[in-house]
PDB file of N, CA and C in Angstrom:
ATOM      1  N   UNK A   1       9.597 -11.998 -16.115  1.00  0.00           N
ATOM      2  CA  UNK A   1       8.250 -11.676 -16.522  1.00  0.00           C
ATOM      3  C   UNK A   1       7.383 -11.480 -15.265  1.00  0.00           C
ATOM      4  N   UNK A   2       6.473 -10.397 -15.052  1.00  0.00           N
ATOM      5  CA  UNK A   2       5.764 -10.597 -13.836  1.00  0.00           C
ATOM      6  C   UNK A   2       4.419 -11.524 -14.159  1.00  0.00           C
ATOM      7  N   UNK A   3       3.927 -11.375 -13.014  1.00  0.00           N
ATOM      8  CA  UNK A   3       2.819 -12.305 -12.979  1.00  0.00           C
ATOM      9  C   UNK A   3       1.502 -11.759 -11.946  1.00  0.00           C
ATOM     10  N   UNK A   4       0.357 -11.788 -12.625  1.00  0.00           N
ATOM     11  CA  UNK A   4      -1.014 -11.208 -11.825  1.00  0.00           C
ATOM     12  C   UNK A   4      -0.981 -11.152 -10.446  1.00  0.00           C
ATOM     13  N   UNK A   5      -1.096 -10.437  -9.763  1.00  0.00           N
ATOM     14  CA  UNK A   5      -1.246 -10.822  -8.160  1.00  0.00           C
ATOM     15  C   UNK A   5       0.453 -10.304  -7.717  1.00  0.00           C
ATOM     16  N   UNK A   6       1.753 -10.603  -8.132  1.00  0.00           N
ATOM     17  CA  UNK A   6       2.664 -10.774  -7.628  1.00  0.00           C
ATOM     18  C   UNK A   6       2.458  -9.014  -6.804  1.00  0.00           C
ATOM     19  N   UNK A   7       3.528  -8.910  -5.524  1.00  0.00           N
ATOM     20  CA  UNK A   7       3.775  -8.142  -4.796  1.00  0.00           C
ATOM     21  C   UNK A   7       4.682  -7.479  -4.352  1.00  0.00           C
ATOM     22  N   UNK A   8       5.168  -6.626  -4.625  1.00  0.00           N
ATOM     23  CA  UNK A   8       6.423  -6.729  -4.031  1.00  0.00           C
ATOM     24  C   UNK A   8       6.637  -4.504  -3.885  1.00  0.00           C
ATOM     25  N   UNK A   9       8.140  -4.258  -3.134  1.00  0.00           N
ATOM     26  CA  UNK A   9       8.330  -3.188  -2.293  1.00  0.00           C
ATOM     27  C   UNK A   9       9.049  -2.031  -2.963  1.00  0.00           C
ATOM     28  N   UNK A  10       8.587  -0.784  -3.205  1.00  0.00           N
ATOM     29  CA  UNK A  10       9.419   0.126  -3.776  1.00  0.00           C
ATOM     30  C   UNK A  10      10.115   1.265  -2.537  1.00  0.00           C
ATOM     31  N   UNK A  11      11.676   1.236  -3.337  1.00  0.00           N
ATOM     32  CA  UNK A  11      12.019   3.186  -2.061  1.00  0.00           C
ATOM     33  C   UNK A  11      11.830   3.684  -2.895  1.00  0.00           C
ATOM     34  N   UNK A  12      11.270   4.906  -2.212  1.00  0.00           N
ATOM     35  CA  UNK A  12      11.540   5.866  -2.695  1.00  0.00           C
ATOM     36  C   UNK A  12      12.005   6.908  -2.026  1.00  0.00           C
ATOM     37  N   UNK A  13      13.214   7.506  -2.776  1.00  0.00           N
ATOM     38  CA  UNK A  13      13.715   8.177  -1.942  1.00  0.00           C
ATOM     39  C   UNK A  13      14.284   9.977  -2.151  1.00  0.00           C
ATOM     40  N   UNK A  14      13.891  10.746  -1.228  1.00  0.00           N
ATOM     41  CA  UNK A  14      13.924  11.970  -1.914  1.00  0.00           C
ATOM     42  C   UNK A  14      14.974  13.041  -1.562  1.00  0.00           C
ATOM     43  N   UNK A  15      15.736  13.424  -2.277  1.00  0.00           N
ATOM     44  CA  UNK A  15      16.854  14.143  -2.428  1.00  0.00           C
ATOM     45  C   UNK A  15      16.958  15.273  -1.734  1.00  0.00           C
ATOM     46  N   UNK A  16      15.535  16.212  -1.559  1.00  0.00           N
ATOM     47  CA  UNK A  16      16.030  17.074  -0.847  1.00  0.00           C
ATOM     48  C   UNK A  16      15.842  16.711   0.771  1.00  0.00           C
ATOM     49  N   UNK A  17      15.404  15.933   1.127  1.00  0.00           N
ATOM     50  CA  UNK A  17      15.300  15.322   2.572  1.00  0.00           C
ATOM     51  C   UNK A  17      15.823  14.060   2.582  1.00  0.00           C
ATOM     52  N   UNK A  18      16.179  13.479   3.647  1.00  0.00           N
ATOM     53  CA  UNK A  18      16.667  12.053   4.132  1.00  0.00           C
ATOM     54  C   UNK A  18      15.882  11.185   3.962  1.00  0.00           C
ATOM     55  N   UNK A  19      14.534  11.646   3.950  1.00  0.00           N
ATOM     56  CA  UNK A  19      13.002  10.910   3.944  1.00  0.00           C
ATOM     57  C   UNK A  19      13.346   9.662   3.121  1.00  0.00           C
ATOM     58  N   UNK A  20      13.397   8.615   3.481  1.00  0.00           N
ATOM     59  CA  UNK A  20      13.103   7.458   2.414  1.00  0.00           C
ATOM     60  C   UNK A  20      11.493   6.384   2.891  1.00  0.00           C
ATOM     61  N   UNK A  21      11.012   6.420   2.107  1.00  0.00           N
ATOM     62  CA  UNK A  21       9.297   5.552   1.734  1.00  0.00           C
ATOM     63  C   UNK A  21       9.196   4.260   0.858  1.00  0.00           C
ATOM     64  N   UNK A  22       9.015   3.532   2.010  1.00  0.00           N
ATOM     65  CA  UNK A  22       8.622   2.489   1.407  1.00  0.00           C
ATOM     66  C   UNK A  22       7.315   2.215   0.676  1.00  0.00           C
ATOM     67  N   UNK A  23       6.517   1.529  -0.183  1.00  0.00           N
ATOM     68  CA  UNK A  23       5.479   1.493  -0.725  1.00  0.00           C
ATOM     69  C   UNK A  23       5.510  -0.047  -1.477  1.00  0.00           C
ATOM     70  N   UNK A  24       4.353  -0.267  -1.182  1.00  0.00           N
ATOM     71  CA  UNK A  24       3.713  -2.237  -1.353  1.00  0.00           C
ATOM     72  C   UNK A  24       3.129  -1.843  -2.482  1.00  0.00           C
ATOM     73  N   UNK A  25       3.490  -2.908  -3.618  1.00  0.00           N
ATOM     74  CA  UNK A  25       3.069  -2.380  -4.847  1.00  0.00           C
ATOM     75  C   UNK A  25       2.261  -3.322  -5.278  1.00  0.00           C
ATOM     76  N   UNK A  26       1.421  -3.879  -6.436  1.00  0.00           N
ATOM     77  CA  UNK A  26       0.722  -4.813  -6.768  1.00  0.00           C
ATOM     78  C   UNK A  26       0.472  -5.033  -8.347  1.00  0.00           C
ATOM     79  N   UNK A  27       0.549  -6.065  -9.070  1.00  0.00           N
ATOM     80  CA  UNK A  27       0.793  -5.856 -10.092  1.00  0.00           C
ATOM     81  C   UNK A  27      -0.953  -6.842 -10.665  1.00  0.00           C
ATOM     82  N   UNK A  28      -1.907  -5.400 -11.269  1.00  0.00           N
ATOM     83  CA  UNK A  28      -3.135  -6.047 -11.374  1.00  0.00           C
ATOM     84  C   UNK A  28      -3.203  -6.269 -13.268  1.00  0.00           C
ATOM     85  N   UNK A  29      -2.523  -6.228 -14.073  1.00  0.00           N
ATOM     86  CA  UNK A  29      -3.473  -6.208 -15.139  1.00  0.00           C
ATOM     87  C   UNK A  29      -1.689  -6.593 -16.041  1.00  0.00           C
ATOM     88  N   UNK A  30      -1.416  -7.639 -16.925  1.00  0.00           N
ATOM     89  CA  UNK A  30      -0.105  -7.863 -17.595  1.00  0.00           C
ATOM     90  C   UNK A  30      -0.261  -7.984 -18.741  1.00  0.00           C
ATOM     91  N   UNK A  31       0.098  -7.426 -19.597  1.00  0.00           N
ATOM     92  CA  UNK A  31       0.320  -7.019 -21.074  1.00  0.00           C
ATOM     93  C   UNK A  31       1.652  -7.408 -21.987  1.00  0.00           C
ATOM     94  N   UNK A  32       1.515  -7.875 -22.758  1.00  0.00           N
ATOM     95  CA  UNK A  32       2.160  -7.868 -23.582  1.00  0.00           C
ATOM     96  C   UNK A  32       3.501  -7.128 -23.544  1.00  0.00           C
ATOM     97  N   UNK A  33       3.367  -5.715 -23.412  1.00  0.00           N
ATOM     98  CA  UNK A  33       4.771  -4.578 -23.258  1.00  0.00           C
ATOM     99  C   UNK A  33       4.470  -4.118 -21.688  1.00  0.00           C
ATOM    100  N   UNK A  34       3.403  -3.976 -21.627  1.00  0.00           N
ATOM    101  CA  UNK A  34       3.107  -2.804 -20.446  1.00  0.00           C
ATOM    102  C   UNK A  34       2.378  -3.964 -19.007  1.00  0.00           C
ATOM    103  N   UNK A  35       2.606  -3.779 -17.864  1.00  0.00           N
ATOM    104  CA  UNK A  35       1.949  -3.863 -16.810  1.00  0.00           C
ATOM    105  C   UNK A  35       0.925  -2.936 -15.907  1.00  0.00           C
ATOM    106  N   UNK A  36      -0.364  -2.886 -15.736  1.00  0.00           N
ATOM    107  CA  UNK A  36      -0.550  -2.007 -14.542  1.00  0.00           C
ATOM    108  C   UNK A  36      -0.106  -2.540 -13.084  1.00  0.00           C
ATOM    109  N   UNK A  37       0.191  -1.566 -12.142  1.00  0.00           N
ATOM    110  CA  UNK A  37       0.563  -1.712 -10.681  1.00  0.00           C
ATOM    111  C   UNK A  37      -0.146  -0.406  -9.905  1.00  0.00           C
ATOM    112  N   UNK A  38      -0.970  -1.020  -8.895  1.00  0.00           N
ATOM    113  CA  UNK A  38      -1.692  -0.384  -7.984  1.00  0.00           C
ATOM    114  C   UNK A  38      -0.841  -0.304  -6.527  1.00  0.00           C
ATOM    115  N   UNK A  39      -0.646   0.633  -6.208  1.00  0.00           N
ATOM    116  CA  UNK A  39       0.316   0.795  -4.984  1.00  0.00           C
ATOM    117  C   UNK A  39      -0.992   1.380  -3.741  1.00  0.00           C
ATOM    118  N   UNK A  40      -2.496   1.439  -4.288  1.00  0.00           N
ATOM    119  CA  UNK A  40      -2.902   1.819  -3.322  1.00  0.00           C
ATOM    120  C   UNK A  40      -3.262   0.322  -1.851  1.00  0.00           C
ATOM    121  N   UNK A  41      -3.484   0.720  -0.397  1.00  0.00           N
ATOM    122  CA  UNK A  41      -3.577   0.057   0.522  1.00  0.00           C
ATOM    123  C   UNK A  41      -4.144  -0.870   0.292  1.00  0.00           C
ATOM    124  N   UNK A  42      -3.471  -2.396   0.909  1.00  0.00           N
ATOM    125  CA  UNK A  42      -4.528  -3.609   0.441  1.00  0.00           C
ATOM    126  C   UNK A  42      -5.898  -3.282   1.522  1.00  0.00           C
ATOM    127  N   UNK A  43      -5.967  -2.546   2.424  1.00  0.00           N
ATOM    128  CA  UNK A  43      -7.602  -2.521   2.780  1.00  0.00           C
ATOM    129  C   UNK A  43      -8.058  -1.367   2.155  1.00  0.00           C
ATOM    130  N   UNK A  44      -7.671  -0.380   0.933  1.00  0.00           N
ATOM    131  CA  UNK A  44      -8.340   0.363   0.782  1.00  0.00           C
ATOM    132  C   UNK A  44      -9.732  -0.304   0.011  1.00  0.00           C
ATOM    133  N   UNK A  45     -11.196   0.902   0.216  1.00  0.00           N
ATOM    134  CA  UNK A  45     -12.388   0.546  -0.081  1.00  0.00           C
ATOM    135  C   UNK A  45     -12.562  -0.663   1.010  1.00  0.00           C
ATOM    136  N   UNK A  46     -12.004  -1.121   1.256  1.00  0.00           N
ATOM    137  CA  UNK A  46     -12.876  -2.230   2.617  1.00  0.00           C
ATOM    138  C   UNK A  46     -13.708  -1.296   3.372  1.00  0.00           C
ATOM    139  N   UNK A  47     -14.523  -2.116   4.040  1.00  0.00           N
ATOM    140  CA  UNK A  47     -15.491  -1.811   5.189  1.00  0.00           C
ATOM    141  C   UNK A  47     -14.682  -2.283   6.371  1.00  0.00           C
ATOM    142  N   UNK A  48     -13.871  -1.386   7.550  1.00  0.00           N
ATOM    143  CA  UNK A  48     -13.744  -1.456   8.736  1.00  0.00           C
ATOM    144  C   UNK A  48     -14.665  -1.705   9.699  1.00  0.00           C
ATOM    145  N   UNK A  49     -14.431  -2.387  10.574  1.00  0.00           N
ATOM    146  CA  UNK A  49     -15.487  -2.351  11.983  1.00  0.00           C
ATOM    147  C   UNK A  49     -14.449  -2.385  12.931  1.00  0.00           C
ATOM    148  N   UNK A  50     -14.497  -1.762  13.841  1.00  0.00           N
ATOM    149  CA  UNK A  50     -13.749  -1.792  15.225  1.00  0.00           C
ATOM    150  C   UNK A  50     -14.444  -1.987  16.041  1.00  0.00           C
ATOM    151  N   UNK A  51     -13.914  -2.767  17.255  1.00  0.00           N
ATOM    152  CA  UNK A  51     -14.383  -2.852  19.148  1.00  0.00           C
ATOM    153  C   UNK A  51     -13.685  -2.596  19.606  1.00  0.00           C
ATOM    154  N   UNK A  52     -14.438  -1.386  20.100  1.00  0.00           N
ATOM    155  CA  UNK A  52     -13.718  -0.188  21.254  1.00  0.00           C
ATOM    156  C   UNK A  52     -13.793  -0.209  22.716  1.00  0.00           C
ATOM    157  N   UNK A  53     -13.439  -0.346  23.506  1.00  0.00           N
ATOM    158  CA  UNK A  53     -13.181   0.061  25.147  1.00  0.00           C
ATOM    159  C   UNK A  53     -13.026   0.940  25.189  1.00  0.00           C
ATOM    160  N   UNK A  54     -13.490   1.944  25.564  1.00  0.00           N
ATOM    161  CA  UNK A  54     -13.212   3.389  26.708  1.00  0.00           C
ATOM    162  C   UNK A  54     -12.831   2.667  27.819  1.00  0.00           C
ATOM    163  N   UNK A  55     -11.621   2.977  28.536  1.00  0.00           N
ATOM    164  CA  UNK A  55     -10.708   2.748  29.754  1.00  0.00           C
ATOM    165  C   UNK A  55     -11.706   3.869  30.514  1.00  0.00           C
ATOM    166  N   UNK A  56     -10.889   4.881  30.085  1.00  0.00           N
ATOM    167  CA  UNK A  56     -10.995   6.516  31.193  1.00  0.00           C
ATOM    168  C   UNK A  56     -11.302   7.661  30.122  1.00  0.00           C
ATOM    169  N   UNK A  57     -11.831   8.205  30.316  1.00  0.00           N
ATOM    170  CA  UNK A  57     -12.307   9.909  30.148  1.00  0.00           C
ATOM    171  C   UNK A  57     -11.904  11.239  30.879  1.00  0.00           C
ATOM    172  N   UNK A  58     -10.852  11.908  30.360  1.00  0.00           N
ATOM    173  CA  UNK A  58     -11.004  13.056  31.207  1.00  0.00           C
ATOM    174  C   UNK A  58     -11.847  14.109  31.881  1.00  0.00           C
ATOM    175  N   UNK A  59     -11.621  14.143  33.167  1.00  0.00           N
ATOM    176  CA  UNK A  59     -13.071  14.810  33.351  1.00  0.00           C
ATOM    177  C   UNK A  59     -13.103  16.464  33.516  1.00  0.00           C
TER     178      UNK A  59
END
């Protein structure tokens, strides 16, 4: 049975290329028959901030 929150990894893998993709899946909403699973990024919709250094600049 899954359970709210649980996490876990899908391949996928595609036939006409070698390409194989991993993808972090998430299981938000459990039903009776059916589950939803959101595979989008756990920071998607976050607010980023970065601190940047510039080293060098080409001149």
């Amino acid at each position: 049975m899954l359970t709210l929150g649980w996490k876990f990894i899908a391949r996928l893998s595609r036939i006409s290329r070698s390409t194989t993709c991993f993808l972090t899946l998430s299981v938000v909403k459990v039903g009776l028959k059916f589950a939803d699973i959101d595979n989008n990024h756990p920071m998607a919709g976050k607010t980023l901030t970065f601190d940047v250094d510039i080293i060098e600049l080409p001149v």
